[in-house]
Protein backbone atom coordinates (compact mmCIF):
# COMPACT_ATOMS: atom_id res chain seq x y z
CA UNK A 1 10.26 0.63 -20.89
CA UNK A 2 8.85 -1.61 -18.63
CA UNK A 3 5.77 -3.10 -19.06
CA UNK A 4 4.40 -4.93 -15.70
CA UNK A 5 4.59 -3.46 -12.01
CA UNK A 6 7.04 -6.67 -11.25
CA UNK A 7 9.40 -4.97 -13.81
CA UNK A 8 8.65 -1.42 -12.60
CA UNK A 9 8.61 -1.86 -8.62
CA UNK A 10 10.88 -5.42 -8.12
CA UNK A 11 13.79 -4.58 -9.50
CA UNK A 12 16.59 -4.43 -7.20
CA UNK A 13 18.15 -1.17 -8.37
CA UNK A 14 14.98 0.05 -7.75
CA UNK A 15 13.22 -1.15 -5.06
CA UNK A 16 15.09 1.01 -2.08
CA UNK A 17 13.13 4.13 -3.87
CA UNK A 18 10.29 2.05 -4.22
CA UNK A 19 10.19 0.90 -0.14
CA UNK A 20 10.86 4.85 0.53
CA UNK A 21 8.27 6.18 -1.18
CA UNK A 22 5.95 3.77 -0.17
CA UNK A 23 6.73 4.40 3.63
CA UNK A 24 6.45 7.87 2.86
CA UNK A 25 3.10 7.57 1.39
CA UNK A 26 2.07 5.91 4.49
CA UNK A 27 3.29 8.21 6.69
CA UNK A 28 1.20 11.17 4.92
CA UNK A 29 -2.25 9.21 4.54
CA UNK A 30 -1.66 8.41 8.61
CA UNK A 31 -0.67 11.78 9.11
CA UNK A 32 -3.57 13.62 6.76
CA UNK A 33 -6.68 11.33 8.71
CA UNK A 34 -8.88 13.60 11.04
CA UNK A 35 -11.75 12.88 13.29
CA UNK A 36 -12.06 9.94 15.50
CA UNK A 37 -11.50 7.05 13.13
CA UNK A 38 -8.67 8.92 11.87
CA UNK A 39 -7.54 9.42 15.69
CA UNK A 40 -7.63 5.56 16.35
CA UNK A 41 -5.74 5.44 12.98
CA UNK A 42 -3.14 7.39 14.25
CA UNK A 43 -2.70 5.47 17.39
CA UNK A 44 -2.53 2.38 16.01
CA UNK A 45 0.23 3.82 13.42
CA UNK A 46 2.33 5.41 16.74
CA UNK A 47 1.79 2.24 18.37
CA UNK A 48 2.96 -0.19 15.60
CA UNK A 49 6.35 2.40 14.79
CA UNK A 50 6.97 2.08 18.95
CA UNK A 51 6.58 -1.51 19.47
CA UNK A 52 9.02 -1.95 16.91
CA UNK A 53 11.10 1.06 15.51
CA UNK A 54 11.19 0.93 11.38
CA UNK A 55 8.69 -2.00 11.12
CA UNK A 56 6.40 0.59 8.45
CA UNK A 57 9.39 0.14 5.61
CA UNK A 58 10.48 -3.19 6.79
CA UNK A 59 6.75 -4.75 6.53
CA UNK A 60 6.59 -2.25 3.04
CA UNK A 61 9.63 -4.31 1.75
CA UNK A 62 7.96 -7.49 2.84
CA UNK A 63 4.76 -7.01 1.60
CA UNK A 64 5.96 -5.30 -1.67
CA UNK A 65 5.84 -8.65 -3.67
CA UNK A 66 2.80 -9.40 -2.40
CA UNK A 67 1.42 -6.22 -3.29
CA UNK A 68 2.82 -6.23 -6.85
CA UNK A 69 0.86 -9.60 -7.62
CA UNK A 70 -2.16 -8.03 -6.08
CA UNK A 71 -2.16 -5.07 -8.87
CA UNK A 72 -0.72 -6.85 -11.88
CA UNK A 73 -4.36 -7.53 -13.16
CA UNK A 74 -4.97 -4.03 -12.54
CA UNK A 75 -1.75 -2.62 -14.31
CA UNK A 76 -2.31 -4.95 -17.01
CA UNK A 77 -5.84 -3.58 -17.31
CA UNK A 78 -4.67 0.36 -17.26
CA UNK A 79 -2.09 -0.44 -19.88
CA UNK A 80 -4.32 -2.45 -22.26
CA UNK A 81 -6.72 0.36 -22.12
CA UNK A 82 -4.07 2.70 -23.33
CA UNK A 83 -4.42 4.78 -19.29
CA UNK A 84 -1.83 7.23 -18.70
CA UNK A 85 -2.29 8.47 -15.07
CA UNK A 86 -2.85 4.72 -12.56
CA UNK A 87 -3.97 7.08 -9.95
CA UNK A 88 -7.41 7.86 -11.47
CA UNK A 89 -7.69 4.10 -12.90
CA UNK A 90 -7.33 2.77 -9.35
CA UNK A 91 -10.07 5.19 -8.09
CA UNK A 92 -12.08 4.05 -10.81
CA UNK A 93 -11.89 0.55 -9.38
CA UNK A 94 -11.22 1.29 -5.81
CA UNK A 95 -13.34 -1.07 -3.91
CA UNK A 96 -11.91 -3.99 -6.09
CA UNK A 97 -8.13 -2.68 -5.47
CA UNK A 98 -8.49 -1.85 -2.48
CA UNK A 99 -10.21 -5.67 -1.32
CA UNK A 100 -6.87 -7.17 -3.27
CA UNK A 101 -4.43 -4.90 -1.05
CA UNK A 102 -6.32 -5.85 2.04
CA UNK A 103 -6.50 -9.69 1.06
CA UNK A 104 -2.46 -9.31 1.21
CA UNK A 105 -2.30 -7.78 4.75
CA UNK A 106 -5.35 -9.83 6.40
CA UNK A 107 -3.77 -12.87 5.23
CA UNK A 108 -0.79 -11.99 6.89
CA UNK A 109 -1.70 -10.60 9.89
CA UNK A 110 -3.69 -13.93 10.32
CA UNK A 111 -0.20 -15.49 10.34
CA UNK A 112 1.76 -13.19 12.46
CA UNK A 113 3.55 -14.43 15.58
CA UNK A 114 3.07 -10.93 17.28
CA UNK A 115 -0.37 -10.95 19.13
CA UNK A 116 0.22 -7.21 19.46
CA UNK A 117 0.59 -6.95 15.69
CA UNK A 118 -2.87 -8.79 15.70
CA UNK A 119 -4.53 -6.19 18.26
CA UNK A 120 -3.13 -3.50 16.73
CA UNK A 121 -4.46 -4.70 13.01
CA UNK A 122 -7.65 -5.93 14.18
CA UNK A 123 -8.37 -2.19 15.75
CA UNK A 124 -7.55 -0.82 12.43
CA UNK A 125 -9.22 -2.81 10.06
CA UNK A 126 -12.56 -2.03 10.10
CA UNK A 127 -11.70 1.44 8.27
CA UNK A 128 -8.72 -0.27 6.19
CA UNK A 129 -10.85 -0.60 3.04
CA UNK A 130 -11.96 2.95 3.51
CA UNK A 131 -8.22 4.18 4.29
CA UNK A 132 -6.98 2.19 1.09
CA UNK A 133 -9.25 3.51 -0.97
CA UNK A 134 -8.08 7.29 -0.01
CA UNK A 135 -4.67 6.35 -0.58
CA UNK A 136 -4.83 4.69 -4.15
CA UNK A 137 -4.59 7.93 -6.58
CA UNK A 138 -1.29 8.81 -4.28
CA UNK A 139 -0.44 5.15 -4.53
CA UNK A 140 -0.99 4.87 -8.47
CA UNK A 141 0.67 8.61 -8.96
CA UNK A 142 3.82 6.79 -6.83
CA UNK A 143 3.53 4.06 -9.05
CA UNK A 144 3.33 6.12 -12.62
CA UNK A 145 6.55 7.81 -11.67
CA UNK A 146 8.83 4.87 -10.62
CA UNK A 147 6.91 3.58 -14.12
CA UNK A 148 8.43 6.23 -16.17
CA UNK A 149 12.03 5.81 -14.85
CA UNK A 150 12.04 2.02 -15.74
């Protein structure tokens, strides 16, 4: 079995499912977001997927290593301490996982070549930490079962 979320969500027989389900999971948290922030949240998502069609799984799949590295010490953590659902770990540390996940993306939207990338993240990040937080059971659950096919 594997034991690190390099082994688990890198693997190249894997990682299609991996990119899928992540876009997926994307999709829904954008999709599930009401009131106004979740309005602007919204936009920005519709806005992003038009300027460039499939740019959610492609910048998934380019991010994905990043975002592996950024949740190793977490993993490593939740399997040390003998955890069996990542989902409730995470929320148990969601402001620290949630800062690592967003340290990923604000580094590179700071070097993105798109300026309308730029707008569009800069719009959106003030409730990013919020929004990642809300996603990180769905995100650990994701995790846990491409975990316990490796």
């Amino acid at each position: 079995m594997a034991e690190t979320l390099k082994e688990i969500l890198l693997d190249s027989s894997r990682r299609p499912a991996v990119v899928t389900d992540l876009q997926t999971l994307v999709d829904e948290e954008v999709s599930e977001k009401g009131g106004v922030s979740g309005a602007v949240v919204k936009t920005g998502h519709a806005a992003v997927k038009k300027i460039k069609p499939g740019i959610i799984g492609s910048a998934v799949d380019s991010l994905l290593d990043d975002f592996t590295a950024a949740l190793e010490p977490f993993y490593a953590d939740f399997k040390a301490s003998g955890g069996n659902d990542f989902g409730a770990y995470l929320s148990g540390r969601s402001s620290e996982a949630a800062d690592a996940l967003l340290n990923v993306t604000d580094s590179r939207a700071e070097q993105s070549s798109r300026d309308s990338i730029k707008k569009v993240y800069s719009k959106l990040r003030p409730q990013g930490k919020k929004n990642v937080e809300e996603a990180l059971p769905r995100l650990g659950n994701l995790i846990d079962k491409h975990a316990a096919t490796a």
